[in-house]
Each structure stands twice: as C-alpha cells, then as structure tokens.
Protein backbone atom coordinates (compact mmCIF):
# COMPACT_ATOMS: atom_id res chain seq x y z
CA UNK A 1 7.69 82.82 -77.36
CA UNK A 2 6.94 83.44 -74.01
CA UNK A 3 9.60 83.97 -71.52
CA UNK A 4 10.00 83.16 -67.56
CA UNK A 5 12.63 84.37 -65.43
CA UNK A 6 14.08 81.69 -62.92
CA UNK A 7 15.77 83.43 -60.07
CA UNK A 8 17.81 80.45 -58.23
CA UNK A 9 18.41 79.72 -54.49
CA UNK A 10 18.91 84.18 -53.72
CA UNK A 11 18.89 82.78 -50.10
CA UNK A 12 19.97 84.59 -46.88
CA UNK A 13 22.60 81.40 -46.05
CA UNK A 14 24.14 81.81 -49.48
CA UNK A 15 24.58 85.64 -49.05
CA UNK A 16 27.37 87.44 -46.88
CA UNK A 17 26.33 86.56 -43.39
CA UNK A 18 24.94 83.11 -43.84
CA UNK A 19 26.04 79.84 -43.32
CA UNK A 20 27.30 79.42 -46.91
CA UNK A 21 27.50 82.81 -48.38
CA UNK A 22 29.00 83.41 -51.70
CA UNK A 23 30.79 87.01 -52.34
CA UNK A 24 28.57 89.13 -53.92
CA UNK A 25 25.10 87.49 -53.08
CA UNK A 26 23.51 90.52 -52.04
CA UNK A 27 24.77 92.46 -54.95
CA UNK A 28 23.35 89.87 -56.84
CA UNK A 29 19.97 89.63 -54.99
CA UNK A 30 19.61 93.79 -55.63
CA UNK A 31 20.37 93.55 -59.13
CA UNK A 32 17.82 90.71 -59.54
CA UNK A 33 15.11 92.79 -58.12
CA UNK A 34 15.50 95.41 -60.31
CA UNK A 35 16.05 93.05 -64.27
CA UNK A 36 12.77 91.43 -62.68
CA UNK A 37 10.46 94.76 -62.14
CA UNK A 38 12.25 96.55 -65.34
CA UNK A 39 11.71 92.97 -67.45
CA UNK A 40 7.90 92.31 -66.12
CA UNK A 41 7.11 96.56 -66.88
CA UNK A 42 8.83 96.02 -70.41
CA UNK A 43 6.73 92.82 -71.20
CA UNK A 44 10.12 90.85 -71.33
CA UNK A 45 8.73 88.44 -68.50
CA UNK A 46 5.67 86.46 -68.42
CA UNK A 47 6.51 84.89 -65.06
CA UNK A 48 8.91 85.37 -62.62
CA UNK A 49 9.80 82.31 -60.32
CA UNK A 50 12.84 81.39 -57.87
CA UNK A 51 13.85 78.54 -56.38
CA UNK A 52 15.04 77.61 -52.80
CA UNK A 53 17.32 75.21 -50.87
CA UNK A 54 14.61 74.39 -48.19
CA UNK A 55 16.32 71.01 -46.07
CA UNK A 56 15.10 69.23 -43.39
CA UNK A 57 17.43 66.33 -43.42
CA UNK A 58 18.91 66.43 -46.76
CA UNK A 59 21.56 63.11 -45.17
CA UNK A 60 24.83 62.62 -46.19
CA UNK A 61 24.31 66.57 -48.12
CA UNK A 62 25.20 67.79 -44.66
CA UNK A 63 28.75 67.33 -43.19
CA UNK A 64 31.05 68.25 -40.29
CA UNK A 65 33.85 68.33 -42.70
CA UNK A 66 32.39 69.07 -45.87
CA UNK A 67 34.48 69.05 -49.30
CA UNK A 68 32.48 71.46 -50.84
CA UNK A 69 32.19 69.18 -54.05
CA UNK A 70 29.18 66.97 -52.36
CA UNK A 71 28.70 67.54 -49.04
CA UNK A 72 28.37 71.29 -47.18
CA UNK A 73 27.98 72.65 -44.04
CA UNK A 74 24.36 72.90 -42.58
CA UNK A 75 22.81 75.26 -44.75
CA UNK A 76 18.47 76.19 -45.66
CA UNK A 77 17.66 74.54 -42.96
CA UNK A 78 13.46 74.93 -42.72
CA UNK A 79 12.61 76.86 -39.68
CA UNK A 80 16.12 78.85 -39.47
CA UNK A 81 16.34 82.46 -41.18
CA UNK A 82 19.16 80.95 -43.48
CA UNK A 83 16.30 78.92 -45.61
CA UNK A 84 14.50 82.53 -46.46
CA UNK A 85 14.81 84.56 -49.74
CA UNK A 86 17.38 87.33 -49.66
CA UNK A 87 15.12 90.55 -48.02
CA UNK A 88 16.87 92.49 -51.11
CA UNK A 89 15.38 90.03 -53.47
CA UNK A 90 11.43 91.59 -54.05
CA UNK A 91 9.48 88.68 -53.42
CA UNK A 92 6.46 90.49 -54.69
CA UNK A 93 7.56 90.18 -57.97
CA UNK A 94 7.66 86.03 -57.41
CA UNK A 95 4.81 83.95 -59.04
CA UNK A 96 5.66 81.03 -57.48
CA UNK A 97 8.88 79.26 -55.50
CA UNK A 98 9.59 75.94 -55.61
CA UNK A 99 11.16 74.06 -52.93
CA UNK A 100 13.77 71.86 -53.18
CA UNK A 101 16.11 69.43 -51.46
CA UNK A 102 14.00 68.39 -48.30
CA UNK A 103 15.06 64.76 -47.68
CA UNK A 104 18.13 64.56 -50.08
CA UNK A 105 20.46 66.81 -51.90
CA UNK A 106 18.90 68.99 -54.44
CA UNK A 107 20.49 71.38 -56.79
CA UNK A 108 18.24 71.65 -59.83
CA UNK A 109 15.07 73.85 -59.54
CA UNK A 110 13.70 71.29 -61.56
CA UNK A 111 13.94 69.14 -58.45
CA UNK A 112 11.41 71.28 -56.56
CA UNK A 113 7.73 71.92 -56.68
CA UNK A 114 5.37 74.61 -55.16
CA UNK A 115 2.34 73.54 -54.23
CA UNK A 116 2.88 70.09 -55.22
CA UNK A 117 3.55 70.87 -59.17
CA UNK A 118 7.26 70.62 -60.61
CA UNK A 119 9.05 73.36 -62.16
CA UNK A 120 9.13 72.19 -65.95
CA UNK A 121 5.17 71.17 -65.18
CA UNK A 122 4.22 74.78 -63.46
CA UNK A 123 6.30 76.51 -66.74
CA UNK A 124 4.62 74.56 -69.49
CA UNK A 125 1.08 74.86 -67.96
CA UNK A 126 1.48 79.02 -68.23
CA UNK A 127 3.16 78.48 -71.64
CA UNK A 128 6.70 79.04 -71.08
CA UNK A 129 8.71 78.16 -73.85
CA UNK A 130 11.85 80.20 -73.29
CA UNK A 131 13.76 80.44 -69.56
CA UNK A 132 16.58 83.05 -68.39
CA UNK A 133 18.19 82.07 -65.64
CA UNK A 134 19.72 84.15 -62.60
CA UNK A 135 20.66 83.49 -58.84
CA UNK A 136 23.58 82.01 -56.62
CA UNK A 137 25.85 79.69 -57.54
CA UNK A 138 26.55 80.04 -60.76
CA UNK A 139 28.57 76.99 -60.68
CA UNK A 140 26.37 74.62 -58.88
CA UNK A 141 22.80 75.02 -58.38
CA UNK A 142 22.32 78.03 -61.51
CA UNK A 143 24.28 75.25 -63.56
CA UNK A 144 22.59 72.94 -62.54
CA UNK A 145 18.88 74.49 -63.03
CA UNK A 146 20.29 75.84 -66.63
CA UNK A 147 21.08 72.34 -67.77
CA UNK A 148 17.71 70.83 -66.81
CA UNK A 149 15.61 74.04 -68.42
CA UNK A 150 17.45 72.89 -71.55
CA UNK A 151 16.93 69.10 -71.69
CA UNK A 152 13.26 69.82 -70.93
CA UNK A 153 13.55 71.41 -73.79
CA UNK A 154 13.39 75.05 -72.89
CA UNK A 155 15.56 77.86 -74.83
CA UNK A 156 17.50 78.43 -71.97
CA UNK A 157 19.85 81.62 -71.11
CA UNK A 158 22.19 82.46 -68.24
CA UNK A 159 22.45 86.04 -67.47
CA UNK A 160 25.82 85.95 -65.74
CA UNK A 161 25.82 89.35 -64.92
CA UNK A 162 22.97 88.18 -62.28
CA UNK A 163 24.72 85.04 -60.82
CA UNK A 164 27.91 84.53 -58.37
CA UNK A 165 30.02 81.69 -58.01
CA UNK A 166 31.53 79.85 -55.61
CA UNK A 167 35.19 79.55 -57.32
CA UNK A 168 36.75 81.00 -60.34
CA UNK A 169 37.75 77.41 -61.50
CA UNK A 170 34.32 75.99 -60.56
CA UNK A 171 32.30 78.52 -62.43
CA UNK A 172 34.72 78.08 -65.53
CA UNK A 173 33.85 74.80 -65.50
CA UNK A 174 30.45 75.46 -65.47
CA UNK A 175 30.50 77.60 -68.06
CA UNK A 176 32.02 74.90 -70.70
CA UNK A 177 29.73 72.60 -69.52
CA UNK A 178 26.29 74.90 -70.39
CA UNK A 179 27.84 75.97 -73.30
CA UNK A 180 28.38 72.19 -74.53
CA UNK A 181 24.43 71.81 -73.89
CA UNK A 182 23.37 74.52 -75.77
CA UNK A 183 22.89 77.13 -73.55
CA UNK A 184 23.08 80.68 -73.82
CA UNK A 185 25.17 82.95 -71.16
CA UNK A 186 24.90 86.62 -71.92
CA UNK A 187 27.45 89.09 -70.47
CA UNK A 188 30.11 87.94 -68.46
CA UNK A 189 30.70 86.32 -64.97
CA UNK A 190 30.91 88.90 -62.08
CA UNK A 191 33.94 89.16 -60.18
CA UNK A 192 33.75 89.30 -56.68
C-alpha cells in the first residue's frame, strides 16, 4: 500500500489570532510538522499534501451574523494573511496544496485542485491507495475530507491526536459519523 498524509486547512485564520481560530491550532500545526518529517524519514509517507480554504467570494458562506453551522465570518480570504498555511506548519515538507472553496463553500479537500488536478485524481496518479488524515476542524472540514477519502475508496484514517475541533458536541458528532463510514480514528480527540 502506499500511504499519503492529508494535512487539512492548518491555516493562519483558523489558528489563535485569526479570524476563525480554533483552540489549539498552532499546537496542532507544530505537531503536524514534526508526524510529517518523522513519517516521510521512516518511509511511512509517500506524499504529503494539505489543503486550504482559499475564498474569493465563497456567497452566502460568508455572513454578518453567521450560525456557525453554514455560514461564518469572513475567513481565507485570497490576498489577506488569514488564507496562508500556519508558519509552524513546514511547508517544505508539502507536495502539493489544493485549493478549495473560491466561488462557493468548500469543506472537502476533495473539492480542491492544485494546478488544475483534483485531490482523489493527484492521489491515484502517484499511487495512493491508503490516506491519514490531520488538520483543523476536526468536525467540519477534517470530517468532511475523511468521508470523501473513503467513498473514493481510499483506506482512510484520522489521527485525532493531530486535529482540533470547533465544539466538543460537534466533533462527537463527527466522530460517529466517520466511524459509521468506515473510517479509522487513532488516538483520541485533543482537548483544548
């Protein structure tokens, strides 16, 4: 089998500071850097990739009073600081990122592309067969990701130890709903 690593959305505006930040998403974009470089020196990881909120009007995604269900405060917006990768996330270690969410709201990295190829198409062209899956939020855009690696028919695993979530409830949530689907978490949700 050979095995990618899909580091989701380990943006500056969901990370203390930003517009959006979830508690511990700098913890999370330090430890990410370092299961990466140890997993790509052990021969664990044939790729590693991440994924990124990156809106330019993203419509009705965007609201002045957001519920925080469907619609958020302004958040990845291209051309702001908010819509770059964490600086404690290594981007040297990144393959490729793919983009998501431009025109519409996107939470799946399978919704993104780099360079004009798709996530599932980039993986299965450099013979991915088997994805782990890290990043911020655990219980929207990593569950989101997680469920679409697994109905493209990827072996799919969350390492919740690498992921934060928005809301205890939320992420619980989440976590019945991957399991359902037949994905794997290993380790347990960080509390934050």
């Amino acid at each position: 089998m050979t095995k990618a690593l899909i580091v989701v959305d380990v943006q500056v505006d969901f990370c203390e500071g930003g517009s959006l930040a979830v508690a511990g998403g700098a913890a999370v974009a330090r430890a990410v850097t370092q299961h990466a470089g140890q997993g790509l020196e052990r021969g664990e990881y044939a790729h590693v990739v991440a994924t990124r909120d990156h809106h330019v009007d993203p419509g009705g995604h965007f609201s002045d009073s957001p519920d925080f269900l469907e619609t958020w405060p302004r958040h990845c917006v291209v051309g702001t600081g908010g819509v770059e990768l964490h600086p404690d996330l290594d981007r040297g270690l990144l393959r490729a990122v793919f983009d998501k969410g431009e025109h519409a709201a996107a939470y799946s990295g399978f919704e993104g592309a780099a360079d004009g190829v798709g996530l599932a198409d980039w993986l299965r062209q450099h013979g991915v067969d088997e994805v782990d899956v890290v990043g911020i939020a655990t219980d929207h855009c990593v569950r989101a990701t997680a469920l679409d690696a697994v109905g493209a028919g990827f072996t799919t695993h969350v390492l919740l130890p690498l992921t934060a979530g928005v809301a205890e409830g939320s992420t619980e949530a989440a976590l019945d709903q991957l399991r359902t689907a037949g994905v794997r978490l290993d380790g347990e949700p960080q509390r934050f």
